[in-house]
N, C-alpha and C. Protein backbone atom coordinates (compact mmCIF):
# COMPACT_ATOMS: atom_id res chain seq x y z
N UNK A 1 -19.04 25.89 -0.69
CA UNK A 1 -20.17 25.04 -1.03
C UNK A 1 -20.95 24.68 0.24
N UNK A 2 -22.21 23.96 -0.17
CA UNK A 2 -22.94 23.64 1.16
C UNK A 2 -23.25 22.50 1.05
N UNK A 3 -23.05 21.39 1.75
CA UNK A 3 -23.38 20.14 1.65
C UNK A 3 -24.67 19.69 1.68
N UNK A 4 -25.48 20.62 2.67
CA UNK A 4 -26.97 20.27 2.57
C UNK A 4 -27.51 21.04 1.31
N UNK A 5 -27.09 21.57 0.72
CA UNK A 5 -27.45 21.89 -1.07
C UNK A 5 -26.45 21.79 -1.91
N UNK A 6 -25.59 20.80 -2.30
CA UNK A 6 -24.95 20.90 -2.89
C UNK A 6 -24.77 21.55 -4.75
N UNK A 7 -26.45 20.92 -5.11
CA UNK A 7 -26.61 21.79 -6.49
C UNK A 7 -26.49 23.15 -6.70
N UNK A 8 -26.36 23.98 -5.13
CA UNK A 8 -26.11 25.34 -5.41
C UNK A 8 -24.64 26.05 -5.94
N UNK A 9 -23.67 24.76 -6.34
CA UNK A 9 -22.91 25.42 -6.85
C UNK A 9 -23.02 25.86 -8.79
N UNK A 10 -23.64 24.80 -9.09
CA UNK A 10 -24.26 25.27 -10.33
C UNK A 10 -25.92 25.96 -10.68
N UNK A 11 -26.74 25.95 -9.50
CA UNK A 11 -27.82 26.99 -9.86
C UNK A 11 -28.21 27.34 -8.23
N UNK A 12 -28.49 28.91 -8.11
CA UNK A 12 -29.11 29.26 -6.46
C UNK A 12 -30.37 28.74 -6.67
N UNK A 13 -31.51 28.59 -7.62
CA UNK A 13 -32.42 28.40 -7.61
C UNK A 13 -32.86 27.38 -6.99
N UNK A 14 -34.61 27.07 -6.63
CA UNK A 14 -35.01 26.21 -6.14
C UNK A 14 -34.65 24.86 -7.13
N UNK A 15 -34.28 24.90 -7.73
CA UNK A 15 -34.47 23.79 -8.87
C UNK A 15 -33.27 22.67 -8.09
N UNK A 16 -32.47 23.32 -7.64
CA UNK A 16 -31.16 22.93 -6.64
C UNK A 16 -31.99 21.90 -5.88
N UNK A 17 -32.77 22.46 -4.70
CA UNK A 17 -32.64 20.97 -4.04
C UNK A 17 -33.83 20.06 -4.39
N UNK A 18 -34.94 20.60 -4.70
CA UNK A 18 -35.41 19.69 -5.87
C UNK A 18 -34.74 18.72 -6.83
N UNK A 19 -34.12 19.03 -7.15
CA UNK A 19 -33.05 18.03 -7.69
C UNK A 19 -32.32 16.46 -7.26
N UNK A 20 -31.87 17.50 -5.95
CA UNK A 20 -31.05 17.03 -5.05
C UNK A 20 -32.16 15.61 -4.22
N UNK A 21 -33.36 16.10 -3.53
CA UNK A 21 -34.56 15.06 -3.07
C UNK A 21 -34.37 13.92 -4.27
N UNK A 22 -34.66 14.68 -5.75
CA UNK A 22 -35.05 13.57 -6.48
C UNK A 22 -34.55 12.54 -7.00
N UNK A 23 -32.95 12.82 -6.44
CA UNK A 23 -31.76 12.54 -6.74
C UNK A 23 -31.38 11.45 -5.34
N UNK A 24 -31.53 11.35 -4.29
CA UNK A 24 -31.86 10.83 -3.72
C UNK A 24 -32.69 9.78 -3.21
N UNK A 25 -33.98 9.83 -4.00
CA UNK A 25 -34.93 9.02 -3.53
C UNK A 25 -35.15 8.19 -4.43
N UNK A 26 -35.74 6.90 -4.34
CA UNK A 26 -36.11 5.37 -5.03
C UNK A 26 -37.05 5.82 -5.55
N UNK A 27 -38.05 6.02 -5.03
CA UNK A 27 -39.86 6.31 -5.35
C UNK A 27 -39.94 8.14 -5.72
N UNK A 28 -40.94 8.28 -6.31
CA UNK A 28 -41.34 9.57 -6.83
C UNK A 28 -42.24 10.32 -5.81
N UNK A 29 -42.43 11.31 -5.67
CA UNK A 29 -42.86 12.36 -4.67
C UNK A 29 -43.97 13.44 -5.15
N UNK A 30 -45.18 13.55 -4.40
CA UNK A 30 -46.20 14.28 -4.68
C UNK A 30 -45.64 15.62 -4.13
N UNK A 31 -46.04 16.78 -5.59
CA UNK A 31 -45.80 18.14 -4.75
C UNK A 31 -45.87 18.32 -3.59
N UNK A 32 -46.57 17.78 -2.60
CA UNK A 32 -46.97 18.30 -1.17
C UNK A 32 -45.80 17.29 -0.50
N UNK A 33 -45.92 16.35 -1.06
CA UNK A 33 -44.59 15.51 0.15
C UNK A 33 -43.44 16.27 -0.75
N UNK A 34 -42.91 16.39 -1.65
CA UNK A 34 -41.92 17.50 -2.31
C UNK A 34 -41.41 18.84 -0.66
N UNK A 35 -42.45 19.35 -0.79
CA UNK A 35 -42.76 20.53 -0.20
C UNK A 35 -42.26 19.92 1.60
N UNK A 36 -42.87 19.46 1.85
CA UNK A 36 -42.53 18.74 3.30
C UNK A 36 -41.16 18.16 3.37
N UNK A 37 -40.97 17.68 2.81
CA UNK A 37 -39.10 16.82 2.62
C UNK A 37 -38.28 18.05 2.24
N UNK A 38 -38.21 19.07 1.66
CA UNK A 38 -37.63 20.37 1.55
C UNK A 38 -37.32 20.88 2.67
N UNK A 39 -38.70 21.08 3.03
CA UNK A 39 -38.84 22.38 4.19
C UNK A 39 -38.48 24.05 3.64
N UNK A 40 -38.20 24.07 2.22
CA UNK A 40 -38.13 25.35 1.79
C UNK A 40 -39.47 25.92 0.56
N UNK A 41 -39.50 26.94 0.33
CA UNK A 41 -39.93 26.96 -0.82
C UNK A 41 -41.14 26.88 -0.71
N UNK A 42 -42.13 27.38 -1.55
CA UNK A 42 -43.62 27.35 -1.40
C UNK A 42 -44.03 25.85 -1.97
N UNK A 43 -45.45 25.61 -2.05
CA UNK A 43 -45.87 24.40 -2.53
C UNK A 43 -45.79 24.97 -4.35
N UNK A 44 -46.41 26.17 -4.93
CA UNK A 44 -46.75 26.51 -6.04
C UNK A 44 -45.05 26.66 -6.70
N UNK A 45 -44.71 27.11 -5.56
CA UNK A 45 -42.89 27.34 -6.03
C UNK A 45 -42.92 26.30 -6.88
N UNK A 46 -42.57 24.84 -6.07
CA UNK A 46 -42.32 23.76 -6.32
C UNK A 46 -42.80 23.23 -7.21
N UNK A 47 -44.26 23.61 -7.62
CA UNK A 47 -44.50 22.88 -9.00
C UNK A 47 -44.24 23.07 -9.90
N UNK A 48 -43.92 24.85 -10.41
CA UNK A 48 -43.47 25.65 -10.80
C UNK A 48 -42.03 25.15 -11.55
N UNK A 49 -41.45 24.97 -10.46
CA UNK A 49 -40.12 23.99 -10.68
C UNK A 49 -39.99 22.73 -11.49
N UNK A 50 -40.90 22.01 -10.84
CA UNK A 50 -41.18 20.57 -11.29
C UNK A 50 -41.80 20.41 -12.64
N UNK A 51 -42.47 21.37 -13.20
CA UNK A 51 -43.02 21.47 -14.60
C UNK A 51 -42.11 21.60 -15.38
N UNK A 52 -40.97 22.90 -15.08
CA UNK A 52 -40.09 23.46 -16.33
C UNK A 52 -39.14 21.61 -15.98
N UNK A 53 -38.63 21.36 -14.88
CA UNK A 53 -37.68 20.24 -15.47
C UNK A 53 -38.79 18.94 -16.00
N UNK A 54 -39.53 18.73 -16.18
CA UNK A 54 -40.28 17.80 -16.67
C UNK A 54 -40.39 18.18 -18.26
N UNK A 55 -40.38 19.59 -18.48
CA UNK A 55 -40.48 20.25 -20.08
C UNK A 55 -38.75 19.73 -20.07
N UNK A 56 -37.95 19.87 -19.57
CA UNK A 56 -36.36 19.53 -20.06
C UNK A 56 -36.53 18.03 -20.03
N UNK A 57 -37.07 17.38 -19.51
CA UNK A 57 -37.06 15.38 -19.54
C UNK A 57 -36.28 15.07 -18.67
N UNK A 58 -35.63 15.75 -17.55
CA UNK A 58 -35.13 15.30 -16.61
C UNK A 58 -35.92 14.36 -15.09
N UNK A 59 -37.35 15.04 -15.19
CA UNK A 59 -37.91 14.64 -14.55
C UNK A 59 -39.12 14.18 -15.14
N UNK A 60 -39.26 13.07 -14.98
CA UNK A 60 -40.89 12.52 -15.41
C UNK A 60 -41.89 12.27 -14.42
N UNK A 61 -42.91 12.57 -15.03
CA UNK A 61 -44.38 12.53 -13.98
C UNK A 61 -45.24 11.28 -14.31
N UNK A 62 -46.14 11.36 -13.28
CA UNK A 62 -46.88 9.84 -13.49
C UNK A 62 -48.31 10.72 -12.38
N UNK A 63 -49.40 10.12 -13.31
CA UNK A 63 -51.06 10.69 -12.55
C UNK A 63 -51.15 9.28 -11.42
N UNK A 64 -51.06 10.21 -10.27
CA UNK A 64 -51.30 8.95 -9.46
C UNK A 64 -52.94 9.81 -9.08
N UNK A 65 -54.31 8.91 -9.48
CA UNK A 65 -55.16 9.58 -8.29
C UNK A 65 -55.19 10.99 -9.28
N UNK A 66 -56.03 11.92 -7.83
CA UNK A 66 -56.36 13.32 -8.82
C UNK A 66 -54.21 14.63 -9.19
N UNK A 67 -53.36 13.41 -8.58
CA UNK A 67 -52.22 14.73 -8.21
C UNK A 67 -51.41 13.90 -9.42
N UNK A 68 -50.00 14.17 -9.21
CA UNK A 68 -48.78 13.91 -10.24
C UNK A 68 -47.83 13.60 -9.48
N UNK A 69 -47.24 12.95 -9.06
CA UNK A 69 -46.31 12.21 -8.54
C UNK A 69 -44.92 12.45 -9.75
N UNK A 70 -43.72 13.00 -9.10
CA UNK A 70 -42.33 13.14 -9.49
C UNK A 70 -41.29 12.05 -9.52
N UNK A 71 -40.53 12.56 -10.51
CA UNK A 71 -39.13 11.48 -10.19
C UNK A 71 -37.89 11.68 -10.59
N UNK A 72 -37.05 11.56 -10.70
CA UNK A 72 -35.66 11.99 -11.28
C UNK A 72 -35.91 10.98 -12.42
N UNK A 73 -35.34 11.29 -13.91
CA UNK A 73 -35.70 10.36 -15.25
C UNK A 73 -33.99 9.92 -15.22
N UNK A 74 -33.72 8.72 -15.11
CA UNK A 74 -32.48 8.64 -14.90
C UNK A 74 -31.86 7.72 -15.74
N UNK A 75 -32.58 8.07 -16.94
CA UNK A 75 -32.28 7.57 -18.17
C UNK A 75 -31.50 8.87 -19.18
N UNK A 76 -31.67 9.83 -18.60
CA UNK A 76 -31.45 11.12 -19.08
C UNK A 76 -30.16 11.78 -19.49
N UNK A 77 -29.71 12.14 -19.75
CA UNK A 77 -28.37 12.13 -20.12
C UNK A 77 -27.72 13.17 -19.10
N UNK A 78 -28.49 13.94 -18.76
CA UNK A 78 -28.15 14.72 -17.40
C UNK A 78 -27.92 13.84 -16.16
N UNK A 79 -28.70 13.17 -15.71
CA UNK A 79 -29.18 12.45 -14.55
C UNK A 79 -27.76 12.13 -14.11
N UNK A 80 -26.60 11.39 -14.59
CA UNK A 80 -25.76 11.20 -14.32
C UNK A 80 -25.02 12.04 -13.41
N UNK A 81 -25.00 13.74 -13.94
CA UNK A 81 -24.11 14.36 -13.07
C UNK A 81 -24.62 15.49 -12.28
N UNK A 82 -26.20 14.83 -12.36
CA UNK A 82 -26.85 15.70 -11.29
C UNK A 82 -26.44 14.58 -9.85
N UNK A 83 -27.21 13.65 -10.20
CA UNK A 83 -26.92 12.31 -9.09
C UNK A 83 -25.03 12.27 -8.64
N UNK A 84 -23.72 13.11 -9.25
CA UNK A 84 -23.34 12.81 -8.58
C UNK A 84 -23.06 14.40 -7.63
N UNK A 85 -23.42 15.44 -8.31
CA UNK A 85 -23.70 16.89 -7.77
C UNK A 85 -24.21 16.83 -6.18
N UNK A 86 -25.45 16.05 -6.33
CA UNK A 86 -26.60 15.94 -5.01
C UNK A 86 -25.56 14.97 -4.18
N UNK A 87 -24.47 14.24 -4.44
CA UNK A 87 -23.65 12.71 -3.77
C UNK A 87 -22.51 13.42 -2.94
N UNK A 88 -22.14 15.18 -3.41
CA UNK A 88 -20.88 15.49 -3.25
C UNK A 88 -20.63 15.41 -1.69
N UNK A 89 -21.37 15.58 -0.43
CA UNK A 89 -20.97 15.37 0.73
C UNK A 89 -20.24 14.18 1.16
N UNK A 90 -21.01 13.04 0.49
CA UNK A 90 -20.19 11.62 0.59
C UNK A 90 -18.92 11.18 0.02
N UNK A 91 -18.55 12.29 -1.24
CA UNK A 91 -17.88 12.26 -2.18
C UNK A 91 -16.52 13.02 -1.25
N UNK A 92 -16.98 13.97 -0.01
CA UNK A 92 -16.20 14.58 -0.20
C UNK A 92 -15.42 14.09 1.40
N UNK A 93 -16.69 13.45 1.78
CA UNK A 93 -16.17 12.31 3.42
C UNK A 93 -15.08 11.29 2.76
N UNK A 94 -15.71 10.62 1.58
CA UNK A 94 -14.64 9.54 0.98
C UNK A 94 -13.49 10.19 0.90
N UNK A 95 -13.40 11.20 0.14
CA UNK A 95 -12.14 11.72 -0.51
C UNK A 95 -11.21 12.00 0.97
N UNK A 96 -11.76 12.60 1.83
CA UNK A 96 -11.03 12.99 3.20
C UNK A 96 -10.70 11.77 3.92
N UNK A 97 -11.42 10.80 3.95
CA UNK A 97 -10.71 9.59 4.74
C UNK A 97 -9.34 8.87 3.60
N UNK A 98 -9.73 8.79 2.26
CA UNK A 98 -8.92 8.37 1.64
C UNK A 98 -7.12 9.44 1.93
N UNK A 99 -7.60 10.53 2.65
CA UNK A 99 -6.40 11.57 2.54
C UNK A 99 -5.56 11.19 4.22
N UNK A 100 -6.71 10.91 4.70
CA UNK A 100 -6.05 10.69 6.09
C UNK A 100 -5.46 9.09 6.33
N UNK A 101 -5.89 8.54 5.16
CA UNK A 101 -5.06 7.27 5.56
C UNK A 101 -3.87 6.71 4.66
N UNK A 102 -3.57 8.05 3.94
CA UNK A 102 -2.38 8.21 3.07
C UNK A 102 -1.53 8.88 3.72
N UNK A 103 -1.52 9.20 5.25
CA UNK A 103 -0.62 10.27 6.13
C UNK A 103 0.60 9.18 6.26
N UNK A 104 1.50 9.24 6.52
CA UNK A 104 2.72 8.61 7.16
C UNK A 104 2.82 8.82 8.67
N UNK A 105 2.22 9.74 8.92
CA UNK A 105 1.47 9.81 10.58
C UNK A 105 0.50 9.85 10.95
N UNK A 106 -0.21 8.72 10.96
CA UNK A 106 -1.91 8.74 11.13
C UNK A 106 -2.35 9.79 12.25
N UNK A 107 -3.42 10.28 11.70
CA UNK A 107 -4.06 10.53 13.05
C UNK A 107 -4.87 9.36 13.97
N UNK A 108 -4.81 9.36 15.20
CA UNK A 108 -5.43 8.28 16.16
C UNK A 108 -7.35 8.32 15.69
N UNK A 109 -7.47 9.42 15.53
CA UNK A 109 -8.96 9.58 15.35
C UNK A 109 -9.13 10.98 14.97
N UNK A 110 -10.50 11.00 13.94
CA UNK A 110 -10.68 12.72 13.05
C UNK A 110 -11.88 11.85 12.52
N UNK A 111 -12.71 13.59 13.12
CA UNK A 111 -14.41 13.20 12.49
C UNK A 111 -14.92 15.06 12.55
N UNK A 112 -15.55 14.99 11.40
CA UNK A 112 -15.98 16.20 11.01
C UNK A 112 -16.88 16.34 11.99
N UNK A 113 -17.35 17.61 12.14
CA UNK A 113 -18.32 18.13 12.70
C UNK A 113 -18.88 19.55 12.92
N UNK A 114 -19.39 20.35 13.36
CA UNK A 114 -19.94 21.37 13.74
C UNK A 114 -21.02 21.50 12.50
N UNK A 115 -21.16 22.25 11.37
CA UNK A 115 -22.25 22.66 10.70
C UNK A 115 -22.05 21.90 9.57
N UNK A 116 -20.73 21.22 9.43
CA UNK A 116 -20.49 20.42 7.90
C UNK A 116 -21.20 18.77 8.68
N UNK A 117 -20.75 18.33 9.91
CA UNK A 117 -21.25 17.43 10.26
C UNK A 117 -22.91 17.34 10.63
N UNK A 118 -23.25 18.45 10.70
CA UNK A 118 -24.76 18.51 11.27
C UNK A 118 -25.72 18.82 9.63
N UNK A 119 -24.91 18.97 8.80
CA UNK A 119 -25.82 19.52 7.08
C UNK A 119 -26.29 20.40 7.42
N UNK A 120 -25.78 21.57 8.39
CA UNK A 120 -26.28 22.85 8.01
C UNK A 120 -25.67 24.10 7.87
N UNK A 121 -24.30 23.48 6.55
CA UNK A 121 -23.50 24.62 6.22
C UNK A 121 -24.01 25.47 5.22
N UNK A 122 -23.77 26.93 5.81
CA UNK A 122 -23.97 27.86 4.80
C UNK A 122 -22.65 27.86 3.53
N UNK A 123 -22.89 28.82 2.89
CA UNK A 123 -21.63 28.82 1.44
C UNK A 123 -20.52 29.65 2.31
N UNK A 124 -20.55 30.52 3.14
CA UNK A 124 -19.19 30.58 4.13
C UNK A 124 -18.73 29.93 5.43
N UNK A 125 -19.49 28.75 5.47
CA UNK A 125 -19.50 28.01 6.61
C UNK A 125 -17.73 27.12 6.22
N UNK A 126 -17.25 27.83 7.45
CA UNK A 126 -16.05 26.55 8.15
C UNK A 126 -16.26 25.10 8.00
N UNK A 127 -15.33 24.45 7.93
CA UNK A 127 -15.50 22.74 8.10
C UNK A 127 -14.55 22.78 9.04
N UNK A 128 -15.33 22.10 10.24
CA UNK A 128 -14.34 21.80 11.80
C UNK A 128 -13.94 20.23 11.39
N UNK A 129 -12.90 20.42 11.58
CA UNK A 129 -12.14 18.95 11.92
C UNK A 129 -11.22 18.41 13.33
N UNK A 130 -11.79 17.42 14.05
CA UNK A 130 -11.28 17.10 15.13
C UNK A 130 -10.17 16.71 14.78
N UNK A 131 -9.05 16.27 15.08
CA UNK A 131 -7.91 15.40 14.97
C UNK A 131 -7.48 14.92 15.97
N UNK A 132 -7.19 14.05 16.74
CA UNK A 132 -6.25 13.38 17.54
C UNK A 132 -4.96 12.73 17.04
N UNK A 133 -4.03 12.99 17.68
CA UNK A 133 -2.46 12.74 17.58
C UNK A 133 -1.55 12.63 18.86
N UNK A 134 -0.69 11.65 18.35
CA UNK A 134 0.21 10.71 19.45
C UNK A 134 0.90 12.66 20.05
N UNK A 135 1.49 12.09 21.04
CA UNK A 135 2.21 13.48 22.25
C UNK A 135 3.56 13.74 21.36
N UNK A 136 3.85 14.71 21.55
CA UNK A 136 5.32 15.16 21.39
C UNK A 136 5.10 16.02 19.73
N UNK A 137 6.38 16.79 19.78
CA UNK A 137 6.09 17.42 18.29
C UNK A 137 6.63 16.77 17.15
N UNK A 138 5.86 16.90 16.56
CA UNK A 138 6.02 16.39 15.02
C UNK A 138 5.87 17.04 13.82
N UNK A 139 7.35 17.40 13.08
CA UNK A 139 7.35 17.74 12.05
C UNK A 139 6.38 17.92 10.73
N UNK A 140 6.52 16.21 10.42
CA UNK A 140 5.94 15.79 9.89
C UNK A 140 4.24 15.83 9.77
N UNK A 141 3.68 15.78 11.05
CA UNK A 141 2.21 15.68 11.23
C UNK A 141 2.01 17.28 10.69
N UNK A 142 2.59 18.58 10.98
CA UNK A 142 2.92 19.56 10.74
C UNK A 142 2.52 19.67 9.33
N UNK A 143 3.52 18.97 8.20
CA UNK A 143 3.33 19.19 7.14
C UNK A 143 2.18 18.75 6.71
N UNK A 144 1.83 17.46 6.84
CA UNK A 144 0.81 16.92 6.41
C UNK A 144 -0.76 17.55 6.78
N UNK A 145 -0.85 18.09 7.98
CA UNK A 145 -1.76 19.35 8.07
C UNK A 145 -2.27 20.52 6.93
N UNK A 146 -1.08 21.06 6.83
CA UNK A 146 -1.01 22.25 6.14
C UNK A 146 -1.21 21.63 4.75
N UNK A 147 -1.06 20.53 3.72
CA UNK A 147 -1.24 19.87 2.50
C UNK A 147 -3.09 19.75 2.96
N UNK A 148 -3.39 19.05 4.01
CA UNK A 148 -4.56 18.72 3.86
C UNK A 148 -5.60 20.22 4.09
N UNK A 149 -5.29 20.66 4.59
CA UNK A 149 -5.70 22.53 5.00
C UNK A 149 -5.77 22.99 3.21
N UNK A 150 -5.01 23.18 2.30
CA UNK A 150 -4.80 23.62 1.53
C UNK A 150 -5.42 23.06 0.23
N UNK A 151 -5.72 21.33 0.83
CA UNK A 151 -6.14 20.58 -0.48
C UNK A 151 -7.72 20.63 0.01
N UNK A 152 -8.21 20.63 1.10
CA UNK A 152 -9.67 20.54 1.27
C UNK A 152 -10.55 22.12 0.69
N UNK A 153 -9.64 23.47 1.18
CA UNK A 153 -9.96 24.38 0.72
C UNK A 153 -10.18 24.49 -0.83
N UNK A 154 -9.16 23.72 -1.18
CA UNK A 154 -9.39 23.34 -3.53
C UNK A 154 -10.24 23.10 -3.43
N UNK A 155 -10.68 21.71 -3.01
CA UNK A 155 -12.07 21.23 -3.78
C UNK A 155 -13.66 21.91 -2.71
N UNK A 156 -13.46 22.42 -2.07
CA UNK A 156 -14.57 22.80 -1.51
C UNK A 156 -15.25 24.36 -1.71
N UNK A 157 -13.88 25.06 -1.77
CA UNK A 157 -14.29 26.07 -1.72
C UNK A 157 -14.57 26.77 0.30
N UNK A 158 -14.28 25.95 1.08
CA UNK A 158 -14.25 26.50 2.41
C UNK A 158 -13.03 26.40 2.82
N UNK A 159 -13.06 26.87 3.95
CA UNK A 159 -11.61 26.88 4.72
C UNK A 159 -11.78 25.48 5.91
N UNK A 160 -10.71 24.72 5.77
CA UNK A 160 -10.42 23.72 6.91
C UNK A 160 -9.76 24.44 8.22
N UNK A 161 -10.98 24.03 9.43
CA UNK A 161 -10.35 24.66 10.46
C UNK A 161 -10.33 23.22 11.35
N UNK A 162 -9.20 22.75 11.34
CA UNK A 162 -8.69 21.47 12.41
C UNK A 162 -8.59 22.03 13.82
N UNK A 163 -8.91 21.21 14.52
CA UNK A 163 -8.79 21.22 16.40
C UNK A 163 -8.16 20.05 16.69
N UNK A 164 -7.21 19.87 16.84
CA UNK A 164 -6.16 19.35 17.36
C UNK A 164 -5.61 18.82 18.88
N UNK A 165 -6.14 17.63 19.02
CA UNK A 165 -5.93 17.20 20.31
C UNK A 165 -4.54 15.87 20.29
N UNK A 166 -3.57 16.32 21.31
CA UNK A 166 -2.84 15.01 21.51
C UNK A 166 -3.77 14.02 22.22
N UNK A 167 -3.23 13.06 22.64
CA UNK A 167 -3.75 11.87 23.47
C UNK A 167 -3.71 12.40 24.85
N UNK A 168 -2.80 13.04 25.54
CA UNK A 168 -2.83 13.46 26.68
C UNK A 168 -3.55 14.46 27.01
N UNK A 169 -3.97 15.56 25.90
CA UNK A 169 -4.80 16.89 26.08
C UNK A 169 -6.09 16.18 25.72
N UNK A 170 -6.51 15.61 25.13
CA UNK A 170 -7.84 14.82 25.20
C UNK A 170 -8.20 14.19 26.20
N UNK A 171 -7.08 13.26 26.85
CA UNK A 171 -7.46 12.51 28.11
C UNK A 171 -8.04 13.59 29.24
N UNK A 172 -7.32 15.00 29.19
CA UNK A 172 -7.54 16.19 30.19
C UNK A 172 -9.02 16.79 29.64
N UNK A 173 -9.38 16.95 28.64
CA UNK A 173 -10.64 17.51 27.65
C UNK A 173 -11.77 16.51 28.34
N UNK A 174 -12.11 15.38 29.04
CA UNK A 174 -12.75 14.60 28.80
C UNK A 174 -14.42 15.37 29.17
N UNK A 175 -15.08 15.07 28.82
CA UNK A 175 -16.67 15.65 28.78
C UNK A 175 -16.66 17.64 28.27
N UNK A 176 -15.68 17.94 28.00
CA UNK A 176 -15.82 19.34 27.42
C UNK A 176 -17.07 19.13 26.56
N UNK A 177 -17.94 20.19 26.43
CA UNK A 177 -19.09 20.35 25.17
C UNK A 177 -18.20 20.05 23.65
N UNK A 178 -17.52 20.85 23.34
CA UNK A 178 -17.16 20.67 21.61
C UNK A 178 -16.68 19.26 21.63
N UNK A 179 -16.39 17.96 22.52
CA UNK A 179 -16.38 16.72 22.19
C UNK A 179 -17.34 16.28 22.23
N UNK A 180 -18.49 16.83 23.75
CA UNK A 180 -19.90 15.97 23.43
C UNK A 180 -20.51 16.07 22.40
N UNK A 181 -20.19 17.38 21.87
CA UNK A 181 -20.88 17.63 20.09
C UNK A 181 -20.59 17.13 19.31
N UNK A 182 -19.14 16.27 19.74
CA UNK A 182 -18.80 15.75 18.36
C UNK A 182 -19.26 14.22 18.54
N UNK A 183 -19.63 13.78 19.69
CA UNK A 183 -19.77 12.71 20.16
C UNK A 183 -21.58 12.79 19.34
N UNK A 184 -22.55 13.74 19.96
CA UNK A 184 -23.60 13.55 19.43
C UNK A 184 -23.59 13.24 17.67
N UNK A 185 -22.89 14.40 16.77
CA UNK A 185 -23.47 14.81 15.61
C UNK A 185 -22.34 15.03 14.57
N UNK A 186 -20.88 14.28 15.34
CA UNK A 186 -19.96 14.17 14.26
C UNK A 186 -19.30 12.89 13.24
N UNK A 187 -19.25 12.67 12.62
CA UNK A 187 -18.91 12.23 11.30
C UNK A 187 -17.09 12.02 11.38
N UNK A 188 -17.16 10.52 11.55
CA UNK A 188 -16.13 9.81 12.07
C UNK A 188 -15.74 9.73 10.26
N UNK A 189 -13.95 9.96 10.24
CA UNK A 189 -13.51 10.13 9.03
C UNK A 189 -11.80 9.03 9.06
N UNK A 190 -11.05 9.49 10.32
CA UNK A 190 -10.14 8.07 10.26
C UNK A 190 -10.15 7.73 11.92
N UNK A 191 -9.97 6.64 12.12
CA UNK A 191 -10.02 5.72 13.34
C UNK A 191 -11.47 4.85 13.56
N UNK A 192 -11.47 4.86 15.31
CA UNK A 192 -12.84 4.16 15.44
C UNK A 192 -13.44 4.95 16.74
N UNK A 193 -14.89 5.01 16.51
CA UNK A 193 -16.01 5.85 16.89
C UNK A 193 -15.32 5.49 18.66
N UNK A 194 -15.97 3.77 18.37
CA UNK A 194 -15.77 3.32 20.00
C UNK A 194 -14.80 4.36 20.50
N UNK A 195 -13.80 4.13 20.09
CA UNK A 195 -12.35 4.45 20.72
C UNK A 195 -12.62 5.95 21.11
N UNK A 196 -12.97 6.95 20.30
CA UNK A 196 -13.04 8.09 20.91
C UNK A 196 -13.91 8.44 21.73
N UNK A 197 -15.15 7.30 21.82
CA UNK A 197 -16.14 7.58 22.97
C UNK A 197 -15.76 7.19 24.44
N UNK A 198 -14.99 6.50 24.22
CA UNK A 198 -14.62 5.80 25.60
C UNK A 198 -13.44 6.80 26.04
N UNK A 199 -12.43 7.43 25.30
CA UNK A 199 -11.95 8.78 25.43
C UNK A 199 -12.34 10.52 25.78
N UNK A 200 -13.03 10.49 25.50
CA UNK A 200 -13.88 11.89 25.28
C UNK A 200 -15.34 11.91 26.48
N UNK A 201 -15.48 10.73 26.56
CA UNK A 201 -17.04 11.06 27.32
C UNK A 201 -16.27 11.05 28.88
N UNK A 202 -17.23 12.10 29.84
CA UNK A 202 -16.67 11.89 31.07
C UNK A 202 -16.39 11.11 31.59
N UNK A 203 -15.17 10.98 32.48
CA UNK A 203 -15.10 9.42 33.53
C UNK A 203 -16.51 9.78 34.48
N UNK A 204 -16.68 8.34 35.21
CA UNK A 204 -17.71 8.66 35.73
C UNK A 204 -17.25 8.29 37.70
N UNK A 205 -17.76 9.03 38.21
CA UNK A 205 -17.61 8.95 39.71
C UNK A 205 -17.67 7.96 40.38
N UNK A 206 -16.46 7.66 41.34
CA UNK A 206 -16.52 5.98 41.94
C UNK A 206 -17.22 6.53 43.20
């Protein structure tokens, strides 16, 4: 699946993130701001689109002026499980913190990142997961890996690829790029942000 389109698991079509915008937003949207908030898709595409779901009643229109202004009809009997289709990234951050704080060996800190954290996974795109964990080996952390490896791949449809830092190999990691990346553009899932910034970012020169 792709988080920045998530409706593409039930249609490739444009109708997907059209959906997804309208599904999202408070206020209703003129084809041309449609078209701009996308960034895909032609303008004619889009109306194209916006007509046939307005013929289904999912979406209702309103004449603002000489144009037509959009909206998700969320009275609709659909609306429900489109709105939670377009939700699944958050759905699927919740579900992962709820998993990591059911461990019997916490991790110290784990935050998504690379293309799942940045919303620009393709449908074979990896989900990187940082992890931090106390020194020494552990069985246990072991198992609980391989359950969460196996249960994220169910509901997603991608493969979980964890990076794995103790406390002491992190303290040695400090300013590497794949932490400043995660520092810029990753998606904190169990622990606290502070804590890994003050870890991860370079010491600085006395």
């Amino acid at each position: 699946m792709q988080f920045s389109n998530p409706l593409a698991v039930v249609t490739p079509t444009l109708d997907g993130p059209v959906l997804a915008a309208l599904a999202a937003a408070d206020g209703p949207f003129t084809t041309g701001q449609l078209t701009r908030v996308l960034g895909e898709g032609s303008e004619e595409g889009i109306r194209k689109v916006l007509r046939r779901l307005t013929a289904q009643g999912i979406v209702s229109a309103e004449r603002v002026g000489p144009a037509f202004a959009y909206r998700l009809n969320r009275a609709h009997l659909a609306a429900e499980p489109i709105m939670a289709l377009a939700g699944l990234r958050a759905t699927f951050l919740a579900r992962l913190e709820r998993l990591l704080a059911a461990w019997d060996q916490p991790a110290a800190y784990a935050a998504v990142f690379g293309s799942a954290g940045r919303g620009t996974m393709r449908t074979d795109s990896d989900i990187d997961l940082l992890l931090v964990r106390s020194d020494g080996p552990d069985d246990m952390w072991d198992t609980q890996l391989e359950h969460l490896v196996s249960t994220v791949s169910a509901c997603t449809g991608n493969d979980l690829r964890p990076l794995v830092y103790t406390l002491t190999e992190l303290d040695a990691a400090r300013g590497e790029p794949v932490l400043l990346d995660i520092l810029d553009s990753g998606i904190t899932v169990a622990g606290e942000r502070s804590w890994f910034q003050r870890r991860a970012r370079p010491r600085r020169a006395r």
